[in-house]
Protein backbone atom coordinates (compact mmCIF):
# COMPACT_ATOMS: atom_id res chain seq x y z
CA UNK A 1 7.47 -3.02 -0.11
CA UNK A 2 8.84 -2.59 -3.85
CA UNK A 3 6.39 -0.71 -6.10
CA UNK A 4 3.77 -3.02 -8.63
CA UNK A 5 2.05 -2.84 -11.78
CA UNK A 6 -1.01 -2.29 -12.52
CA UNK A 7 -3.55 -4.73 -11.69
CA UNK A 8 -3.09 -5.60 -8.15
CA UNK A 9 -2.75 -3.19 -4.55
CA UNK A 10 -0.26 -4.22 -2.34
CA UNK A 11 0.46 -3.28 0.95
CA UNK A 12 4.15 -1.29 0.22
CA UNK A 13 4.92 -0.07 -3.18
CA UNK A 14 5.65 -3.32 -5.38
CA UNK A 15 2.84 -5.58 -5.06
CA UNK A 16 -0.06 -6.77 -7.99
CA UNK A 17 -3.25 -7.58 -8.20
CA UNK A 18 -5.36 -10.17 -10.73
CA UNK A 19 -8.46 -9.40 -12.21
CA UNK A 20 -11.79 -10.70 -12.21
CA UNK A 21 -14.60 -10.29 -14.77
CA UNK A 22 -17.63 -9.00 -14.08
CA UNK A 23 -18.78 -7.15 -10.57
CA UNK A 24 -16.40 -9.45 -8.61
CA UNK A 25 -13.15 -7.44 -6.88
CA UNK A 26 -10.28 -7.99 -8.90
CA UNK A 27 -6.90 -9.02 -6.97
CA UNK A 28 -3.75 -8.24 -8.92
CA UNK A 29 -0.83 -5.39 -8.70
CA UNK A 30 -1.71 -1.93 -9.14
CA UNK A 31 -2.65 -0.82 -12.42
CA UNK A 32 -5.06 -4.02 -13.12
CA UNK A 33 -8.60 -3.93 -14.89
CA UNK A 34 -11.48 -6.35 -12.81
CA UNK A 35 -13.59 -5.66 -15.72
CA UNK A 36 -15.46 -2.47 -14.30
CA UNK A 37 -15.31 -3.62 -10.40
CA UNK A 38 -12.81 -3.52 -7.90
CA UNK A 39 -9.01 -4.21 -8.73
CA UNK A 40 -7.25 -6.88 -6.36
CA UNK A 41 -3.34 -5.38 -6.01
CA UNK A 42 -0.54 -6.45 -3.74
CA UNK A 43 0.88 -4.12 -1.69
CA UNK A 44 4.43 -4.00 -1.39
CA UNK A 45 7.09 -6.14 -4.12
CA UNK A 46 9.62 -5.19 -5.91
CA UNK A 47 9.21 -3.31 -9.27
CA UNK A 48 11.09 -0.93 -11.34
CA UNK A 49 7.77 0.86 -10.95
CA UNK A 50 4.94 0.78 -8.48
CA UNK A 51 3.44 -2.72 -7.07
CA UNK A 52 0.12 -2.87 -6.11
CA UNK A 53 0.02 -5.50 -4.06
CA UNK A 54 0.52 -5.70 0.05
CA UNK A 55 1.07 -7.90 1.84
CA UNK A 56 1.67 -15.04 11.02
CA UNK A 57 1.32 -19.81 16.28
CA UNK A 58 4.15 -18.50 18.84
CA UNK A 59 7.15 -16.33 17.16
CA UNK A 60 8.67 -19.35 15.39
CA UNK A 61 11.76 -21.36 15.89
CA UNK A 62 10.34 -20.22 20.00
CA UNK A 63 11.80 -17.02 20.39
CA UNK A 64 9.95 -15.71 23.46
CA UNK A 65 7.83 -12.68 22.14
CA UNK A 66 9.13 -9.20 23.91
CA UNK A 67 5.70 -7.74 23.37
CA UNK A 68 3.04 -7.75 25.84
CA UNK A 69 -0.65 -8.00 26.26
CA UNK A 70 -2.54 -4.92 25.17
CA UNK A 71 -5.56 -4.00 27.04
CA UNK A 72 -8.95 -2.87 24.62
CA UNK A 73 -10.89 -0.09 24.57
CA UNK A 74 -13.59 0.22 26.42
CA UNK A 75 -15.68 1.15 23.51
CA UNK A 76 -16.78 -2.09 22.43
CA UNK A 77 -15.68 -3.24 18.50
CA UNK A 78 -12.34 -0.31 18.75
CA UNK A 79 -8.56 -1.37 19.98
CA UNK A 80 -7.31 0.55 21.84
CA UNK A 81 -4.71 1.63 18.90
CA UNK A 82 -2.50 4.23 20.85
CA UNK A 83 -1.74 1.11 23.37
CA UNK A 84 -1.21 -1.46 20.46
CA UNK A 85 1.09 0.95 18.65
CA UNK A 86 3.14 1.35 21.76
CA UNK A 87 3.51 -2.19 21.96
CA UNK A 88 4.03 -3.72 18.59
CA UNK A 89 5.87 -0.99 16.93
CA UNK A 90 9.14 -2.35 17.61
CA UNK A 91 8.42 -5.69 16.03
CA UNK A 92 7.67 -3.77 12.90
CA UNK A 93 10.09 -3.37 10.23
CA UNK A 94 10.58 -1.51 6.76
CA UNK A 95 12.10 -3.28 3.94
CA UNK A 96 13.74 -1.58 1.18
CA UNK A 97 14.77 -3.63 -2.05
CA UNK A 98 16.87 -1.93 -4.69
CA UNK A 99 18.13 -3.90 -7.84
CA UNK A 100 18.99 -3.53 -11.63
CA UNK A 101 15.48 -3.24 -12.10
CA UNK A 102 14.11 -0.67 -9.70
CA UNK A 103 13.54 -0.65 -6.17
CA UNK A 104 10.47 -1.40 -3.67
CA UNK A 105 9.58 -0.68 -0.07
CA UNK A 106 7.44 -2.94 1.88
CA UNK A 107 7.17 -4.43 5.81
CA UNK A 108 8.01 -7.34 7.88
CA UNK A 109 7.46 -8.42 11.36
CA UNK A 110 10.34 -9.82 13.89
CA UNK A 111 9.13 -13.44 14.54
CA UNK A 112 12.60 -14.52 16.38
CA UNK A 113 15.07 -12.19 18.54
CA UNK A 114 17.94 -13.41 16.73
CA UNK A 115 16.61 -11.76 13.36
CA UNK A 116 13.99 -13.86 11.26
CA UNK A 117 11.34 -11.52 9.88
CA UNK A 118 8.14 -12.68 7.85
CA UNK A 119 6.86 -11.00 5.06
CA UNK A 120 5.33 -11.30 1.70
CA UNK A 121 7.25 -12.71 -1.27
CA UNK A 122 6.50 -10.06 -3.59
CA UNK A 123 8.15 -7.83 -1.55
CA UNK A 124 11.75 -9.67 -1.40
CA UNK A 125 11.14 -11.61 -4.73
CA UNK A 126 13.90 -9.77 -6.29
CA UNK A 127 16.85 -10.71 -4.33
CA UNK A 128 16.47 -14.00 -5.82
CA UNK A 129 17.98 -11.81 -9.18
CA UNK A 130 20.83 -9.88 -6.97
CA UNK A 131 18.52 -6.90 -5.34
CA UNK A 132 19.93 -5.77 -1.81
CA UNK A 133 17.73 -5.87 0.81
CA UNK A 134 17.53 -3.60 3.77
CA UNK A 135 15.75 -3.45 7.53
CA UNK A 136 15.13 -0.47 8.96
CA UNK A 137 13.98 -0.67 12.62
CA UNK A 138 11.10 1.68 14.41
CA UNK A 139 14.39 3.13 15.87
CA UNK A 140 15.84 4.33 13.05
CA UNK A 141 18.63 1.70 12.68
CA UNK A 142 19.16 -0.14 9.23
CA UNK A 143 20.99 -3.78 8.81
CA UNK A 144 20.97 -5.92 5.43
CA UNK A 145 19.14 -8.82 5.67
CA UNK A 146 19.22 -11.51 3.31
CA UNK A 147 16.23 -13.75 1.79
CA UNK A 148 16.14 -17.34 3.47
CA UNK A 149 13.49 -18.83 1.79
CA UNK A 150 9.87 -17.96 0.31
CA UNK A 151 6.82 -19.71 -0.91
CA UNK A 152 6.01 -17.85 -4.02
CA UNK A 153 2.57 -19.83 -4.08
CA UNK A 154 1.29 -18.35 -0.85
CA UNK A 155 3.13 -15.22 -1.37
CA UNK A 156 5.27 -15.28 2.13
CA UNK A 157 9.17 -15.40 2.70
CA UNK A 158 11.43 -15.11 5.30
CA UNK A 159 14.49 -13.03 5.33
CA UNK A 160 16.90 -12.62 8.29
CA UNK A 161 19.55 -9.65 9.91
CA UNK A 162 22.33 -10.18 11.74
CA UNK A 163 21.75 -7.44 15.12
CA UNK A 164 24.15 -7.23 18.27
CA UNK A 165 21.66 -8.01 21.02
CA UNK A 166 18.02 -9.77 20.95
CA UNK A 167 15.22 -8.01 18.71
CA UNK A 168 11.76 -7.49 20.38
CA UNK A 169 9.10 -10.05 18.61
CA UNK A 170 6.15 -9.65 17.55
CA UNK A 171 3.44 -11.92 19.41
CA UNK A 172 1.73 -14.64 17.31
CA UNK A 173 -1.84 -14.89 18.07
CA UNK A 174 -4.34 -16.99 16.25
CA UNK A 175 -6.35 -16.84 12.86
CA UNK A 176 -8.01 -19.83 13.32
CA UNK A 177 -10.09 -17.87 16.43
CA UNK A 178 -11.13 -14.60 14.28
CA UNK A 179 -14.89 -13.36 14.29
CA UNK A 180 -16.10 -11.12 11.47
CA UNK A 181 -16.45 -7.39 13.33
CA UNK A 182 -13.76 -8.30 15.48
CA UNK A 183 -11.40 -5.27 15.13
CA UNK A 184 -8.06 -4.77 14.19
CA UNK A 185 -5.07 -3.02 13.65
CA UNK A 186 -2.66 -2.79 10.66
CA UNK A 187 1.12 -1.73 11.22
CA UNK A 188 3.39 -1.12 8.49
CA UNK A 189 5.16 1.48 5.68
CA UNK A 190 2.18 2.48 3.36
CA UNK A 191 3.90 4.61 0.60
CA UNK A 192 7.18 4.37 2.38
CA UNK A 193 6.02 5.95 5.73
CA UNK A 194 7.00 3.69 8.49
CA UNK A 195 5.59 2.84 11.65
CA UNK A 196 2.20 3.53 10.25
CA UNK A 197 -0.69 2.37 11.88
CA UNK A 198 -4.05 1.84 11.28
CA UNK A 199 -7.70 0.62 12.73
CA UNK A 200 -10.60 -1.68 11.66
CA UNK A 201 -12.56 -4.82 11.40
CA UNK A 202 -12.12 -8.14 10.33
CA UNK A 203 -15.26 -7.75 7.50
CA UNK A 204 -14.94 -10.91 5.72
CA UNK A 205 -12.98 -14.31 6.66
CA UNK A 206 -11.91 -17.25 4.04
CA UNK A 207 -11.49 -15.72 1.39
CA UNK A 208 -9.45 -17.37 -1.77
CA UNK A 209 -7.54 -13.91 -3.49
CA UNK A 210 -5.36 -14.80 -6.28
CA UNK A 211 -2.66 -12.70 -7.39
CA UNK A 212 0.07 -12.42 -9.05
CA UNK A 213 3.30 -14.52 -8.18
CA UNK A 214 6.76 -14.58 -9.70
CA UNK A 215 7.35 -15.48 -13.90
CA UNK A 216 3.73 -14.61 -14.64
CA UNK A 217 2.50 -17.50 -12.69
CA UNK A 218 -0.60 -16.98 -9.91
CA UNK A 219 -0.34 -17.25 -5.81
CA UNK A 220 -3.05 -17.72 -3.84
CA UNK A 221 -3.89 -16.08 -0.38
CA UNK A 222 -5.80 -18.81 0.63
CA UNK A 223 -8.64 -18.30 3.31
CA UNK A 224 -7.51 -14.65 3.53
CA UNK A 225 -8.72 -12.47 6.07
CA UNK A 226 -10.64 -8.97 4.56
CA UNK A 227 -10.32 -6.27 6.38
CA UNK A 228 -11.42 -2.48 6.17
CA UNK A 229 -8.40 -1.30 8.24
CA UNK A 230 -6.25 1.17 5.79
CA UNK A 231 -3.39 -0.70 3.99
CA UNK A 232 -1.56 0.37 1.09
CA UNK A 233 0.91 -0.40 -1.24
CA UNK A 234 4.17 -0.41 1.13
CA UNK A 235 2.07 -2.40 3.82
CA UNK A 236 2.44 -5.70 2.55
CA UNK A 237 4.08 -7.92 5.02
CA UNK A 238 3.35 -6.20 7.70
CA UNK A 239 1.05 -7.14 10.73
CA UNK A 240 -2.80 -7.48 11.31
CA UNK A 241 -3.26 -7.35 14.42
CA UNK A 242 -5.88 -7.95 17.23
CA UNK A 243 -6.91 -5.45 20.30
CA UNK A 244 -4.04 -7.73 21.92
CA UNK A 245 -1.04 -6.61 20.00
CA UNK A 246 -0.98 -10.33 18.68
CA UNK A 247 -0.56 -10.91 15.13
CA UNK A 248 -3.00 -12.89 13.55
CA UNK A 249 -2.43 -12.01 9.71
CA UNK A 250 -0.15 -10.94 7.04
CA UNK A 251 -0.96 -7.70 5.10
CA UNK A 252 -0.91 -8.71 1.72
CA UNK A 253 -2.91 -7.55 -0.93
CA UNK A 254 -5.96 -4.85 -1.43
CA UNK A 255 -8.83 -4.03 -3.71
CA UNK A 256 -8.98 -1.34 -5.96
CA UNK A 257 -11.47 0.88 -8.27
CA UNK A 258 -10.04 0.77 -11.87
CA UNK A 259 -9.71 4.35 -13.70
CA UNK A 260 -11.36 5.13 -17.08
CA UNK A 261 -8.67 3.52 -18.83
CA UNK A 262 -8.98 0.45 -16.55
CA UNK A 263 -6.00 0.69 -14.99
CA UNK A 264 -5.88 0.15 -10.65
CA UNK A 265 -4.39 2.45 -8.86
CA UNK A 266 -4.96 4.99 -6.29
CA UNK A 267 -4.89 3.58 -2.50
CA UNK A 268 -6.78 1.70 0.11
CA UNK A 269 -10.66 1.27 -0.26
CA UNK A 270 -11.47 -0.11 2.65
CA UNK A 271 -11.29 -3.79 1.50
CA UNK A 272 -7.62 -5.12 2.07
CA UNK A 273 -6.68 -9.15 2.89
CA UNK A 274 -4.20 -10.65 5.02
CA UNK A 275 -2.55 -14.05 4.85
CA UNK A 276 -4.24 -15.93 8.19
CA UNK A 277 -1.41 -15.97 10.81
CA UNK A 278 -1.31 -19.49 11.27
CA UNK A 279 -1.02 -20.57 7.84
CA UNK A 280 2.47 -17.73 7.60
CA UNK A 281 3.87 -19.11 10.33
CA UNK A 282 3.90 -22.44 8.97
CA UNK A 283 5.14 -21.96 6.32
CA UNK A 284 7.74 -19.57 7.71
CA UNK A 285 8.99 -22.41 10.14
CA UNK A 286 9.40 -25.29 7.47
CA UNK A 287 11.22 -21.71 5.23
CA UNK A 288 13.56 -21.24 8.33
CA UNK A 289 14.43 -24.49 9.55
CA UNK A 290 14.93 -26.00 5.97
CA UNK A 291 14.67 -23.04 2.82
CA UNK A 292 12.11 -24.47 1.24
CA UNK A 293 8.27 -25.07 1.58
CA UNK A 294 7.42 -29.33 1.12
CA UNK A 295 3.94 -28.88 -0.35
CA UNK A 296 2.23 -32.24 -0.21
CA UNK A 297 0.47 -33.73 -3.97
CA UNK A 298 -2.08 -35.82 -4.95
CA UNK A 299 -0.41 -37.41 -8.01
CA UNK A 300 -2.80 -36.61 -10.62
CA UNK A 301 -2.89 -34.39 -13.22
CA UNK A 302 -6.17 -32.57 -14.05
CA UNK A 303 -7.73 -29.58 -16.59
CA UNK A 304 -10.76 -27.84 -15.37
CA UNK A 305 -14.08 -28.22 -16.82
CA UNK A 306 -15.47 -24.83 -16.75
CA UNK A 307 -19.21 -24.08 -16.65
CA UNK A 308 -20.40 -23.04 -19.98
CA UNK A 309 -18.31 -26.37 -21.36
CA UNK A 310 -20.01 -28.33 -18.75
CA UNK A 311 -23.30 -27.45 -19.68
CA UNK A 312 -22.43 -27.87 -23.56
CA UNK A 313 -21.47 -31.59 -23.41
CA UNK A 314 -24.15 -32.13 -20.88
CA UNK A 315 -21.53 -32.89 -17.68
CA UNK A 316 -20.75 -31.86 -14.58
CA UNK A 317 -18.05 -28.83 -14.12
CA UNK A 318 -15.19 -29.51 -12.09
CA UNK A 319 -11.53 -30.90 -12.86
CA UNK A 320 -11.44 -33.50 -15.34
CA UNK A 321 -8.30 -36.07 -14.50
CA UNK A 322 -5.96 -36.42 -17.50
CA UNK A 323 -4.05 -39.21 -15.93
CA UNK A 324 -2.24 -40.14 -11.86
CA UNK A 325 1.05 -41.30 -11.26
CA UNK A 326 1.70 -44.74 -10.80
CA UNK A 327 1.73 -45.65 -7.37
CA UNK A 328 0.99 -42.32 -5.87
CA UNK A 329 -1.68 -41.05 -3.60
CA UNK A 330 -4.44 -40.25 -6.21
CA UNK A 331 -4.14 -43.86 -7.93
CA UNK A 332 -3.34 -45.68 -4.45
CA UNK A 333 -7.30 -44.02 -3.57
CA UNK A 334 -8.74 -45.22 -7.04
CA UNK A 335 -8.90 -42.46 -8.98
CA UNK A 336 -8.51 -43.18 -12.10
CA UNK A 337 -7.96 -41.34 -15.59
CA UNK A 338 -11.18 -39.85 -17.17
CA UNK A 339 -12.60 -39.18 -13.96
CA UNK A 340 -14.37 -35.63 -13.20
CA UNK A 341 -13.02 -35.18 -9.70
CA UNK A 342 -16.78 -32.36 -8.12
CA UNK A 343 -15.50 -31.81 -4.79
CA UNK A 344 -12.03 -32.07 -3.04
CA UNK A 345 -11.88 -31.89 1.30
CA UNK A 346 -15.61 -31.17 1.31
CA UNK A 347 -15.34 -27.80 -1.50
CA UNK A 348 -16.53 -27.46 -5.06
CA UNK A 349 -13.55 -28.30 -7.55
CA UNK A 350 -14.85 -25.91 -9.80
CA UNK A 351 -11.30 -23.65 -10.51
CA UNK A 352 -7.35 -24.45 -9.89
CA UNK A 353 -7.63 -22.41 -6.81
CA UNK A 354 -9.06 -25.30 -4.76
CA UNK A 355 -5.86 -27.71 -5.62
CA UNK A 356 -3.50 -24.20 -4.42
CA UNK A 357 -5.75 -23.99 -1.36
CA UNK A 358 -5.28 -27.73 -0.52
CA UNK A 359 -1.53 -27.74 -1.16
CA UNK A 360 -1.11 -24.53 0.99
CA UNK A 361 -3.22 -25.40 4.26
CA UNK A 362 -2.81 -29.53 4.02
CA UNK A 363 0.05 -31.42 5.42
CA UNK A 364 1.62 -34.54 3.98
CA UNK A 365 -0.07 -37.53 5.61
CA UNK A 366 -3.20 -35.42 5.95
CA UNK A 367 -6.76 -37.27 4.57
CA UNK A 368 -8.62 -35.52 1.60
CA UNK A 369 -12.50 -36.81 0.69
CA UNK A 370 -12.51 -36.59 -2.51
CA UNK A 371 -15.97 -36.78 -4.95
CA UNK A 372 -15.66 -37.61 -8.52
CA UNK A 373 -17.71 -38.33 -11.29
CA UNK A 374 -17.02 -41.57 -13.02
CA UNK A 375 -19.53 -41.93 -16.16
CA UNK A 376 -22.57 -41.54 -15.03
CA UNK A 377 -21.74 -42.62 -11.80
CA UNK A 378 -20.85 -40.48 -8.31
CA UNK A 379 -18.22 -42.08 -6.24
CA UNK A 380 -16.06 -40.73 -3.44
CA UNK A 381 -11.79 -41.55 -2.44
CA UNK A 382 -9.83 -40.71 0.48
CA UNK A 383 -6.89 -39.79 -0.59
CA UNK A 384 -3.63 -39.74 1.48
CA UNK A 385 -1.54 -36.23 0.79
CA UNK A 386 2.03 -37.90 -0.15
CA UNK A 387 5.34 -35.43 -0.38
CA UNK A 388 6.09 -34.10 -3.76
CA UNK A 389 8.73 -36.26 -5.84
């Protein structure tokens, strides 16, 4: 993946990281300050410099996957990684990105034999401005590939080669199954060096990582899977894998420990996070068949109410509704202007993140219970997710 900034650890060269105050990890692209704790940074994007950040369900569009089941190892809580390399390997891909600005490397996994591969946005971002891209295979071959589509809010894209004869694809597993200890393996180009593969545990499941997204705006791995496996920057969008050789995440961002200056940088730490497999995939389809992600809305416009304010005019925090639009989901529920809206699908409403989280993992036509704070009063909406005008 292209290289990052400071401030966020991605899995290929190119990815960032945001920070967070306090002792809380900080998730941004390399080179960011969390405040005297961990940096978040993506692993792979594309940057004139070096990104932090790094970077998926059957292989979509139904391409039949050309990679087997992988047998564990017999010592309990360890894949057998030798067998798993063997295996998924050839789904795994390098992608180089080279542009006015600079140029990146990061990874992506064949989800189709006639040439889709998913990987992280920040890696790819930049052909959107004119950068090249380029595949090279676990075999040595290289084909340009152009960028399909991407969802810069969840920080995956798709892009797609032209090859001669069916590609080998990567099996799809699924996140939705994962235990905490359940180990791992990572595949992908940390620093450039491809077919790279490492071992570890899940250590940590649903977690919300922001980092940094395209135009200075924020993405959001939402429910991200930690893991202690070794990724790097150059890793993002490549594969998490289980003992199975099936994919269940997308390498896409990691943790680092600032410097004296404050600045991320150096490499993995043990704490890395994946986009969950199922969620990728997903969004990959709706990028393949149409170029675009439909995210579905509420139709309301909101500020948050931050703690310390909360507490200062004696209200509860959460995300204080500014005004709906006529006739759409939020007003067709009842929620009305000057409403403090506590909890949204069942979690606290206490940061942006949660409205990202919903738009990313909810469907249009899906139900949202939604708690709000009207006066002095408590009252709870369904609201029906409409599409986006």
């Amino acid at each position: 993946m292209p290289a990052a900034p400071p401030a966020a650890a991605a899995a290929t060269p190119g990815a960032a990281t945001p920070p967070v105050a306090g002792s809380k990890p900080f998730f941004s692209r390399p080179g960011v300050l969390l405040g005297g704790a961990l940096i978040l940074g993506l692993l792979g994007g594309f940057l004139g410099g070096y990104l932090g950040q790094l970077a998926g369900s059957t292989g979509s569009a139904g391409a039949p996957s050309t990679t087997g089941p992988v047998a564990a190892s017999p010592n309990a809580g360890v894949c057998d990684a030798e067998t798993v390399a063997k295996a998924v390997l050839p789904t795994i891909v390098t992608i180089n990105v080279v542009g006015e600005a600079g140029s990146g490397v990061g990874t992506g996994s064949i989800i189709t034999d006639d040439g889709y591969i998913l990987t992280n946005n920040h890696v790819v971002a930049a052909a959107v401005n004119g950068a090249t891209i380029v595949v090279t295979f676990s075999n040595g071959q290289q084909l340009p590939a152009t960028l399909v589509g991407r969802s810069a809010q969840a920080d995956i894209a798709v892009v797609k080669v032209d090859a001669d004869a069916a590609l080998p694809t990567v099996t799809v597993g699924d996140s939705d199954g994962l235990a905490v200890g359940q180990p791992v393996v990572a595949l992908g180009a940390p620093l450039g060096l491809s077919s790279t593969v490492t071992s570890g545990i899940v250590s940590a499941l649903g977690r919300d990582v922001p980092v940094p997204a395209d135009d200075d705006t924020m993405a959001l791995l939402a429910g991200a899977i930690q893991t202690d496996a070794a990724i790097n920057p150059g890793n993002s969008g490549g594969a998490l894998v289980d003992c199975s050789g099936a994919q269940i995440g997308v390498n896409s961002a990691i943790a680092t420990v600032p410097n004296a200056a404050g600045q991320a940088g150096g490499g993995s730490v043990g704490i890395g996070f994946a986009v969950p497999v199922n969620l990728a995939m997903n969004l990959a389809e709706q990028l393949i068949e149409n170029g675009e992600v439909s995210y579905p809305y509420l139709g309301m416009q909101v500020v948050v109410i931050p703690q310390d304010v909360a507490e200062q005019f004696n209200t509860a925090p959460g995300l204080f509704v500014e005004g709906v639009t006529a006739g759409g989901p939020a007003e067709q529920a009842g929620i009305e202007p000057g409403d403090i809206i506590t909890a949204l699908d069942g979690q606290p409403a206490t940061d942006a993140a949660v409205l990202t989280r919903l738009k990313l993992t909810k469907e249009v036509g899906d139900s949202v219970e939604v708690t709000y704070l009207r006066g002095s009063e408590t009252g709870t909406a369904t609201v029906t997710l409409g599409e986006a005008p």
